[in-house]
N, C-alpha and C. Protein backbone atom coordinates (compact mmCIF):
# COMPACT_ATOMS: atom_id res chain seq x y z
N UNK A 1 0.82 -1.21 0.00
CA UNK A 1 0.00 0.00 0.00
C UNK A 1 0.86 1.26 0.00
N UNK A 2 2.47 0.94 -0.88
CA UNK A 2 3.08 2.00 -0.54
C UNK A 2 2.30 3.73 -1.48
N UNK A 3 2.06 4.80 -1.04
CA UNK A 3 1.52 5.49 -1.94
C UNK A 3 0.05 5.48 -1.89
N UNK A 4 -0.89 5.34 -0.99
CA UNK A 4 -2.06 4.91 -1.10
C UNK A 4 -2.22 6.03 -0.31
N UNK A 5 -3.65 6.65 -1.07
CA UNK A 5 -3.96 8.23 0.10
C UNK A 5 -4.40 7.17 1.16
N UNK A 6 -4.96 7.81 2.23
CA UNK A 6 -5.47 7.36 3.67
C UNK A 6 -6.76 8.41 3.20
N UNK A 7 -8.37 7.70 3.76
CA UNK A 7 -9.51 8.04 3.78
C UNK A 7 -8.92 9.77 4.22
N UNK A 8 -8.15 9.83 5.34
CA UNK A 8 -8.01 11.48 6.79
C UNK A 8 -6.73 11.98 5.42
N UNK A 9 -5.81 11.54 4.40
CA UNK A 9 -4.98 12.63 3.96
C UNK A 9 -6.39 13.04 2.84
N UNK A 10 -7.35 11.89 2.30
CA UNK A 10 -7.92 12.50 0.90
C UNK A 10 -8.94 13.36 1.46
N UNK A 11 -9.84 13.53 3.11
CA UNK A 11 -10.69 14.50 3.74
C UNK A 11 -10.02 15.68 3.97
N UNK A 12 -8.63 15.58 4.05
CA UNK A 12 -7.62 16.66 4.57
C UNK A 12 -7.52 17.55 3.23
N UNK A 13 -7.19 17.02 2.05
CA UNK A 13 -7.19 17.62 0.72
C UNK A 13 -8.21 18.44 0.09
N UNK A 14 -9.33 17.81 0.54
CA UNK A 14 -10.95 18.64 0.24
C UNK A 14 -11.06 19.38 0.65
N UNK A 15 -10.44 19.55 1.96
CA UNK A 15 -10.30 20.72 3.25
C UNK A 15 -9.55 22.21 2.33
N UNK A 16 -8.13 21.58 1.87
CA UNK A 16 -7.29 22.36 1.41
C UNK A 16 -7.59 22.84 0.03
N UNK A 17 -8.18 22.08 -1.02
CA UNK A 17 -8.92 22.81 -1.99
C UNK A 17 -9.90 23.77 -1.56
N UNK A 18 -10.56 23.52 -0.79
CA UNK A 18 -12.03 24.13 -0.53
C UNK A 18 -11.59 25.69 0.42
N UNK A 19 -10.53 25.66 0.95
CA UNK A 19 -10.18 27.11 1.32
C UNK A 19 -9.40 27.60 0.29
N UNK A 20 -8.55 27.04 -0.33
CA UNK A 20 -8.15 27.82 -1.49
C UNK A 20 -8.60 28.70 -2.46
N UNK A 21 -10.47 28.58 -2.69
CA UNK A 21 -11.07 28.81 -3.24
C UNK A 21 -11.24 30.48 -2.96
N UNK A 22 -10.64 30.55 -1.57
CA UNK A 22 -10.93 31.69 -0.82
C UNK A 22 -9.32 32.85 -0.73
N UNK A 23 -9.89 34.01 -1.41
CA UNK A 23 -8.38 34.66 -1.79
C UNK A 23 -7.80 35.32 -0.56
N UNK A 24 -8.70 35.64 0.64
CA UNK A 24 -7.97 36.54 1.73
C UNK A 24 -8.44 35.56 3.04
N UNK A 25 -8.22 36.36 4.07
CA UNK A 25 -8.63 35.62 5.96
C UNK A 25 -10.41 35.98 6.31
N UNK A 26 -10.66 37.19 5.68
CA UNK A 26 -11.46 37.58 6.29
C UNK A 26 -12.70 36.57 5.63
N UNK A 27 -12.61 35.97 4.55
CA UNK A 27 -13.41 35.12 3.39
C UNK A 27 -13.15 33.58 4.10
N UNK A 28 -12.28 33.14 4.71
CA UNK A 28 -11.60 31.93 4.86
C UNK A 28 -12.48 31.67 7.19
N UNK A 29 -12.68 32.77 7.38
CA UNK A 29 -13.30 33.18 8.92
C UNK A 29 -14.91 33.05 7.89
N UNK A 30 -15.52 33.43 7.33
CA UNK A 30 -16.62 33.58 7.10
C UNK A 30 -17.16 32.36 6.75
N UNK A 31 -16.10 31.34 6.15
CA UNK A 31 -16.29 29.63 5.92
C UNK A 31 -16.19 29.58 6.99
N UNK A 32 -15.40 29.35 8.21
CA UNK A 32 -15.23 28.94 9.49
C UNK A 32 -16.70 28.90 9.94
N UNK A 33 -17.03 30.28 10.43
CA UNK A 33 -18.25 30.49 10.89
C UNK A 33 -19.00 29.66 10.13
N UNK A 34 -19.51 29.74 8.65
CA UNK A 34 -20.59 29.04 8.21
C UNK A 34 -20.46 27.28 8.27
N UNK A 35 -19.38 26.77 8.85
CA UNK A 35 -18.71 25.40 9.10
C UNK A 35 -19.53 25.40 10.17
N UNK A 36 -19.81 26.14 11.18
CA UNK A 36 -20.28 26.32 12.47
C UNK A 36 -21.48 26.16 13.04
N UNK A 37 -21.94 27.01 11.99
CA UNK A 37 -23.55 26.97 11.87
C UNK A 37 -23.72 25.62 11.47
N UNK A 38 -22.82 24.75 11.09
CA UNK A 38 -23.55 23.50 10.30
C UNK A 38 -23.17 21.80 11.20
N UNK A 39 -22.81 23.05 11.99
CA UNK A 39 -21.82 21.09 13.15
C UNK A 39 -23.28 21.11 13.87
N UNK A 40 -23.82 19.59 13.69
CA UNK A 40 -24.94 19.18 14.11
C UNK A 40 -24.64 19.04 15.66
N UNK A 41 -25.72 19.26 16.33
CA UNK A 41 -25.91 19.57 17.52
C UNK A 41 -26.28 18.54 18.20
N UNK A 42 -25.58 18.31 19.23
CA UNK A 42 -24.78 17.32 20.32
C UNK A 42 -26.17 16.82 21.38
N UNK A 43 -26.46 15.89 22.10
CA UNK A 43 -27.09 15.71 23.04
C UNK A 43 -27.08 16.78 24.15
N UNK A 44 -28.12 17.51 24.67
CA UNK A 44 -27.53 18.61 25.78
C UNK A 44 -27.55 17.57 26.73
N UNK A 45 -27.31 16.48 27.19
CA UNK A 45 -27.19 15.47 28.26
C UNK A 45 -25.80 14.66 27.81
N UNK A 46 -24.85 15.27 26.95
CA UNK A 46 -23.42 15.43 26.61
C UNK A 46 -22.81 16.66 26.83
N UNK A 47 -23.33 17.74 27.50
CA UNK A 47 -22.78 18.73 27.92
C UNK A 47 -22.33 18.98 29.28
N UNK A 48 -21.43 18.08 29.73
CA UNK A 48 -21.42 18.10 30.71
C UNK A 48 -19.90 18.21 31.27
N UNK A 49 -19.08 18.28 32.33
CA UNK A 49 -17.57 18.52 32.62
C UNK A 49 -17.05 18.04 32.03
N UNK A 50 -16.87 16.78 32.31
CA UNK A 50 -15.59 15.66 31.70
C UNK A 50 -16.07 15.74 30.33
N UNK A 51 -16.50 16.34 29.46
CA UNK A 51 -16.44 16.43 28.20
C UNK A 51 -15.89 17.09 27.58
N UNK A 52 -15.69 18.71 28.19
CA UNK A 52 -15.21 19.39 28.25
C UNK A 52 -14.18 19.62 27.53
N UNK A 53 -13.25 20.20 26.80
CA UNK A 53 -11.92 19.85 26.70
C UNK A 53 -11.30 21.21 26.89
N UNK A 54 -9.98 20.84 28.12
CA UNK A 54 -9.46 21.59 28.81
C UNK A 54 -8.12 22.41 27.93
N UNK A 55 -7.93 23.55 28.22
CA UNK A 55 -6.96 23.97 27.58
C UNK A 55 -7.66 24.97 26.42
N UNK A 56 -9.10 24.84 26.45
CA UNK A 56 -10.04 26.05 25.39
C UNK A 56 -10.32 27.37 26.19
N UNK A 57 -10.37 28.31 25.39
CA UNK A 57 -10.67 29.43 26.02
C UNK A 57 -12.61 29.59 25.66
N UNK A 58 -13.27 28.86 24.83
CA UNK A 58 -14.35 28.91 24.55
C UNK A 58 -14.77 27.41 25.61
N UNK A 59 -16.10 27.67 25.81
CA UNK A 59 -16.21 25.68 25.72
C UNK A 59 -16.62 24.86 24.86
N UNK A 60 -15.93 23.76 24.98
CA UNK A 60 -15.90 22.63 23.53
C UNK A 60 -15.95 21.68 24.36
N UNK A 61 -17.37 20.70 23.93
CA UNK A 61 -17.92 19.39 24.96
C UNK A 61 -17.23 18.89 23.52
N UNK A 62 -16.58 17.65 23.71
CA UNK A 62 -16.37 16.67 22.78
C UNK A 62 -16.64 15.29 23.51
N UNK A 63 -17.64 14.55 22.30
CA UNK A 63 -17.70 13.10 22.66
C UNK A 63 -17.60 12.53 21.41
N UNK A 64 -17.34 11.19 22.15
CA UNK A 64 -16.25 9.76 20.90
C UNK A 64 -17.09 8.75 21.33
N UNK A 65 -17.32 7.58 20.75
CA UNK A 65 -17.44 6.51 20.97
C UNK A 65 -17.16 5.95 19.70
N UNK A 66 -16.75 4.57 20.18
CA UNK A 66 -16.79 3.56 18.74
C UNK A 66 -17.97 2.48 18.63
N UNK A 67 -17.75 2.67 17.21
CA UNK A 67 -18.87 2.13 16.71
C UNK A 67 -18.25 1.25 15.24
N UNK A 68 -18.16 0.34 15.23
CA UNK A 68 -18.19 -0.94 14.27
C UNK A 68 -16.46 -0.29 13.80
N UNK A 69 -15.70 -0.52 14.37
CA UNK A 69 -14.53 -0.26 15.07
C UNK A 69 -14.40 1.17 14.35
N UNK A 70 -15.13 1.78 14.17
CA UNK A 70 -14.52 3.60 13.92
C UNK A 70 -14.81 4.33 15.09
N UNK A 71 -14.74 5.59 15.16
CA UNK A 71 -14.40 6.22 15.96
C UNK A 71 -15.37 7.81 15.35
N UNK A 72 -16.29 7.79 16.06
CA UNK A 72 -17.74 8.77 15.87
C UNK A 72 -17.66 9.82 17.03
N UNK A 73 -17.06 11.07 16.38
CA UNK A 73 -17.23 12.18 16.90
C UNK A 73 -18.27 13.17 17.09
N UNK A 74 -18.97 13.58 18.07
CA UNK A 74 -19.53 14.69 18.48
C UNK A 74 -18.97 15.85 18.88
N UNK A 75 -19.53 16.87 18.77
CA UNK A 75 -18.82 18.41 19.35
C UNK A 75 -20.19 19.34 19.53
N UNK A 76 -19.78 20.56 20.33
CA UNK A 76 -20.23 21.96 20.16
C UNK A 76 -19.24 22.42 21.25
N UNK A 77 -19.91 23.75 21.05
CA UNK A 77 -19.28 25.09 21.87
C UNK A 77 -20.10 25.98 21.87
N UNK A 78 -19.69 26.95 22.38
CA UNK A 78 -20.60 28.74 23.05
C UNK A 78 -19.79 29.32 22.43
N UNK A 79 -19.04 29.12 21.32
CA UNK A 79 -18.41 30.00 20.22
C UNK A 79 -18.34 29.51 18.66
N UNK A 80 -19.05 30.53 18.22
CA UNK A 80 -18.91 30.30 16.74
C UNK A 80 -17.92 29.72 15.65
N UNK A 81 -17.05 30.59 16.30
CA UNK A 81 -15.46 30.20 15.25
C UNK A 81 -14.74 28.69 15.64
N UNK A 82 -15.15 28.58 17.11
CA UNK A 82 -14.98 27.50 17.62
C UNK A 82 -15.13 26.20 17.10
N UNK A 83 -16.87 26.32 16.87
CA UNK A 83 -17.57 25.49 16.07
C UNK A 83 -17.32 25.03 15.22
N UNK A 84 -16.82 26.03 14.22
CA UNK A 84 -16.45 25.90 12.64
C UNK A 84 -15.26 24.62 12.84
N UNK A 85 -14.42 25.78 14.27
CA UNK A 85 -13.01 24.66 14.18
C UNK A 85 -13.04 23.21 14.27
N UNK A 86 -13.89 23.17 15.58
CA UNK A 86 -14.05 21.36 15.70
C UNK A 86 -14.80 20.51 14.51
N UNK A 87 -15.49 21.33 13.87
CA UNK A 87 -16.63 20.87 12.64
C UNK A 87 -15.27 20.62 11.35
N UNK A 88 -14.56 21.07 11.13
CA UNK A 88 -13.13 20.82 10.61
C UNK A 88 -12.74 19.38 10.85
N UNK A 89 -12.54 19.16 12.23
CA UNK A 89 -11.50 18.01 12.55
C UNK A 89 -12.31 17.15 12.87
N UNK A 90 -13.78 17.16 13.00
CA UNK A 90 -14.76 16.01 12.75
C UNK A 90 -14.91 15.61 11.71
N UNK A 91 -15.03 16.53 10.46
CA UNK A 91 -14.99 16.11 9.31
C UNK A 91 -13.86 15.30 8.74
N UNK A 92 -12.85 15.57 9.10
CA UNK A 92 -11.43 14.68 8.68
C UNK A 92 -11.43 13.87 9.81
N UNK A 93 -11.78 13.86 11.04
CA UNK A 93 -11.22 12.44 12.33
C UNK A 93 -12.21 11.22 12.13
N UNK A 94 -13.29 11.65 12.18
CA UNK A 94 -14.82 11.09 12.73
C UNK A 94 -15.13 10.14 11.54
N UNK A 95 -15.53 8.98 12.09
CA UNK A 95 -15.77 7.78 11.57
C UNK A 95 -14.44 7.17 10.48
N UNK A 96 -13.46 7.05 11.12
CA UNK A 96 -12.29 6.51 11.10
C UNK A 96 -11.82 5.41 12.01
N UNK A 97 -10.94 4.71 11.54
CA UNK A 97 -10.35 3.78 12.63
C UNK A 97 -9.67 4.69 14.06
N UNK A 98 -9.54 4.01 14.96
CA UNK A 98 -8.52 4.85 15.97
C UNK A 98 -7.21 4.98 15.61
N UNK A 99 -6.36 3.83 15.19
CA UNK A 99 -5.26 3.89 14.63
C UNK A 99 -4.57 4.94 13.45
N UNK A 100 -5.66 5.16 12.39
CA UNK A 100 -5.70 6.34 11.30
C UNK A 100 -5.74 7.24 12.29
N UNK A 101 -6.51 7.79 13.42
CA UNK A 101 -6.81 9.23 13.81
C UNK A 101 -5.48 9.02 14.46
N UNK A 102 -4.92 8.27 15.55
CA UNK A 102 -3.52 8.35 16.42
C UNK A 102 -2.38 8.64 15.66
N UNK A 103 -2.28 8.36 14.00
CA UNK A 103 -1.63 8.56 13.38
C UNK A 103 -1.37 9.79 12.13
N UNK A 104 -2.79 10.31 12.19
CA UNK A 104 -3.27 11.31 11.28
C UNK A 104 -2.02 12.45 11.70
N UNK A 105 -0.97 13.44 10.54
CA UNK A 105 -0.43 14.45 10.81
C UNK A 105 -1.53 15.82 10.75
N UNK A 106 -3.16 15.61 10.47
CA UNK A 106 -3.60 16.58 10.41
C UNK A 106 -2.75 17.79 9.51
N UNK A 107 -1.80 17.82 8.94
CA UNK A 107 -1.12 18.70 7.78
C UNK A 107 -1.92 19.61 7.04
N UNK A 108 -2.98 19.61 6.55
CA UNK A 108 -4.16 20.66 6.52
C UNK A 108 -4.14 21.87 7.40
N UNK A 109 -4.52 21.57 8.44
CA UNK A 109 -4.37 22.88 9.56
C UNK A 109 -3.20 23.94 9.20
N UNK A 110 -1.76 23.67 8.95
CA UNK A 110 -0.83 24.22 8.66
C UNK A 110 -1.05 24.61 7.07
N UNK A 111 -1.66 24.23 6.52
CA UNK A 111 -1.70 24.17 4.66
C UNK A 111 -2.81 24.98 4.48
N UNK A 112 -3.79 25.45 5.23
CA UNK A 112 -4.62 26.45 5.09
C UNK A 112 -4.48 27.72 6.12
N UNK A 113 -3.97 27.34 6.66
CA UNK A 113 -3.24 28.81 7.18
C UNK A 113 -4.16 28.92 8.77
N UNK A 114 -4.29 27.72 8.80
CA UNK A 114 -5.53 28.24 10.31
C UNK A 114 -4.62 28.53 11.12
N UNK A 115 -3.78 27.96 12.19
CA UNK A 115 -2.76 27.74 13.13
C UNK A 115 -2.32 29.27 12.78
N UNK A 116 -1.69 30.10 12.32
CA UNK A 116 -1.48 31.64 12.25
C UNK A 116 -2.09 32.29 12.30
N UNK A 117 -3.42 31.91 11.70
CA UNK A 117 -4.42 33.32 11.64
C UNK A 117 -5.41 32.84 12.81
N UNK A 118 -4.84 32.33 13.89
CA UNK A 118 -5.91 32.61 15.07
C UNK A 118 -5.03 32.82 16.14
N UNK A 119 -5.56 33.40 17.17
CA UNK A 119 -5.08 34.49 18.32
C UNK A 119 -4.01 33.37 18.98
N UNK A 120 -2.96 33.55 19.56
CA UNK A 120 -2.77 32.71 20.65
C UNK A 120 -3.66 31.20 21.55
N UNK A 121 -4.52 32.45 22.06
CA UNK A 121 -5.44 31.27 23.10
C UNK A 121 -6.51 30.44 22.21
N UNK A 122 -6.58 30.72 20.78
CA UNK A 122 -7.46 29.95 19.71
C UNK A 122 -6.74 28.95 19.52
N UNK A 123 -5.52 29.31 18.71
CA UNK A 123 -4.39 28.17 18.84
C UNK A 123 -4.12 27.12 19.54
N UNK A 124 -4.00 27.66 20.37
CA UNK A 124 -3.91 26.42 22.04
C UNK A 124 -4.89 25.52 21.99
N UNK A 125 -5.97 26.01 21.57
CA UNK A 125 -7.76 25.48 21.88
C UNK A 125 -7.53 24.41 20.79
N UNK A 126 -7.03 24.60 19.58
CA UNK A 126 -7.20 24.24 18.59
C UNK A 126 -6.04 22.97 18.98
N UNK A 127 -5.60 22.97 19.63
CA UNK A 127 -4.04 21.76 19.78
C UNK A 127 -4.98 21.36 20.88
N UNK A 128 -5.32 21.54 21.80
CA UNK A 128 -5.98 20.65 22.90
C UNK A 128 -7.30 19.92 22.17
N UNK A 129 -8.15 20.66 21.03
CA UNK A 129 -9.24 19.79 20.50
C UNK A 129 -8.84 18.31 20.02
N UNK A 130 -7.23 19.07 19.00
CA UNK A 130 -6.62 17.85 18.01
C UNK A 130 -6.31 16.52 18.94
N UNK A 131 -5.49 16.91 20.28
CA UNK A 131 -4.89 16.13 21.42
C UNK A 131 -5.76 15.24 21.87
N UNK A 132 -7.49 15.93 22.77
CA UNK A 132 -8.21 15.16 23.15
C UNK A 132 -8.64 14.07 22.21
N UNK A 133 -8.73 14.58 20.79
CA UNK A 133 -9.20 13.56 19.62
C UNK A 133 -8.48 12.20 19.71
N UNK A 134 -7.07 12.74 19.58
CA UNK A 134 -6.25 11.51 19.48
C UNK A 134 -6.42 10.75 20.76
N UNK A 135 -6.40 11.32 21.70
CA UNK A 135 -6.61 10.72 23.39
C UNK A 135 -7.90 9.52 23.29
N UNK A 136 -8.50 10.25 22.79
CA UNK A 136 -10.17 9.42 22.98
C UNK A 136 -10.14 8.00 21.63
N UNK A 137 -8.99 8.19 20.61
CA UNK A 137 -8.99 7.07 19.94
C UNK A 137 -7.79 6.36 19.98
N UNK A 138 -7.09 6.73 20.97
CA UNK A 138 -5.48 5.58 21.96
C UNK A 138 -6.14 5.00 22.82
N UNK A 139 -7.33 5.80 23.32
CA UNK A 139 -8.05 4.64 24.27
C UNK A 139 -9.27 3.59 23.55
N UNK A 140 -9.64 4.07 22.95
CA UNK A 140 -10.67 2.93 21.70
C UNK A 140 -9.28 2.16 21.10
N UNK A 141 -8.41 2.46 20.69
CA UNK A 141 -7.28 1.62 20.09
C UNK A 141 -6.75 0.39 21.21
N UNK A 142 -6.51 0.92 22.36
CA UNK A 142 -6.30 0.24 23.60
C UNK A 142 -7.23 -0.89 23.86
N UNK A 143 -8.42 -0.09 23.84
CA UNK A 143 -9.83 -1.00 24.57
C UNK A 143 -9.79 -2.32 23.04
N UNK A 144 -9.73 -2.10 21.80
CA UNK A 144 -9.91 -2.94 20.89
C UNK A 144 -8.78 -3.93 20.76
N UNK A 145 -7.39 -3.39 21.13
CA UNK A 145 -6.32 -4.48 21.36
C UNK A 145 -6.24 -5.24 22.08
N UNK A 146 -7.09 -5.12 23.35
CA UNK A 146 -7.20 -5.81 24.80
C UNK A 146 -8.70 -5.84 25.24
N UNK A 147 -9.56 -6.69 24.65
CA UNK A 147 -10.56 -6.98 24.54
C UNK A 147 -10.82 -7.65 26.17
N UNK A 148 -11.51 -6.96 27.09
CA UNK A 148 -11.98 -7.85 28.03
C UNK A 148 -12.97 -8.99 28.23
């Protein structure tokens, strides 16, 4: 399989065409947002602490479970741009193996310019979303290697 896209590099590519389309930041924030408006909305009986993910300056409940060994992401937040962001890395993580997501370079993020054009404490938010992702599918990877 030397040379073979991965399902997360050919979702990552769609990503990177599809902002390209867009010539400045302020056009490329206005996709964000409208990414935002469109991340389907979470159980409010999933909004709860430990969902949380720590290290955001907005709040971002994220939930995982696996399901027919992929790995099915949920999200929201109380911020728009936020939204857009996690609605991003659901679209490329979510319903994948765990192993693909533990291994995903996410390289997109850097190739569309997000990681610079957001503040400091967005940034951060944005590395703790990617982190918990991978966290929540080392432990589905775990739980599936060591079947109790």
């Amino acid at each position: 399989m030397v040379g073979a896209v991965s399902n997360i590099e050919r979702k990552e590519q769609e990503i990177i065409d599809e902002f390209s389309l867009f010539d400045d930041w302020m056009d490329k924030y206005e996709h964000i947002i409208s990414l935002g408006k469109e991340l389907p909305l979470i159980e409010e009986s999933l909004k709860t602490e430990d969902l949380l993910i720590k290290g955001c300056q907005s709040r971002v409940w994220l939930h995982a479970k696996l399901q027919d060994g992929k790995v099915i992401f949920t999200a929201d937040s109380d911020a728009i741009i936020t939204k857009g962001i996690i609605n991003l890395l659901i679209s490329v993580l979510s319903n994948e193996e765990p192993d693909a997501i533990v291994n995903a370079d996410l390289s997109f993020i850097d190739q569309i310019g997000l990681k610079e054009h957001l503040s400091p404490t967005r940034s951060n938010g944005l590395v703790s979303m990617v982190k918990q992702m991978k966290l929540y599918a080392l432990a589905f990877k775990t739980q599936l290697n060591n079947p109790s």
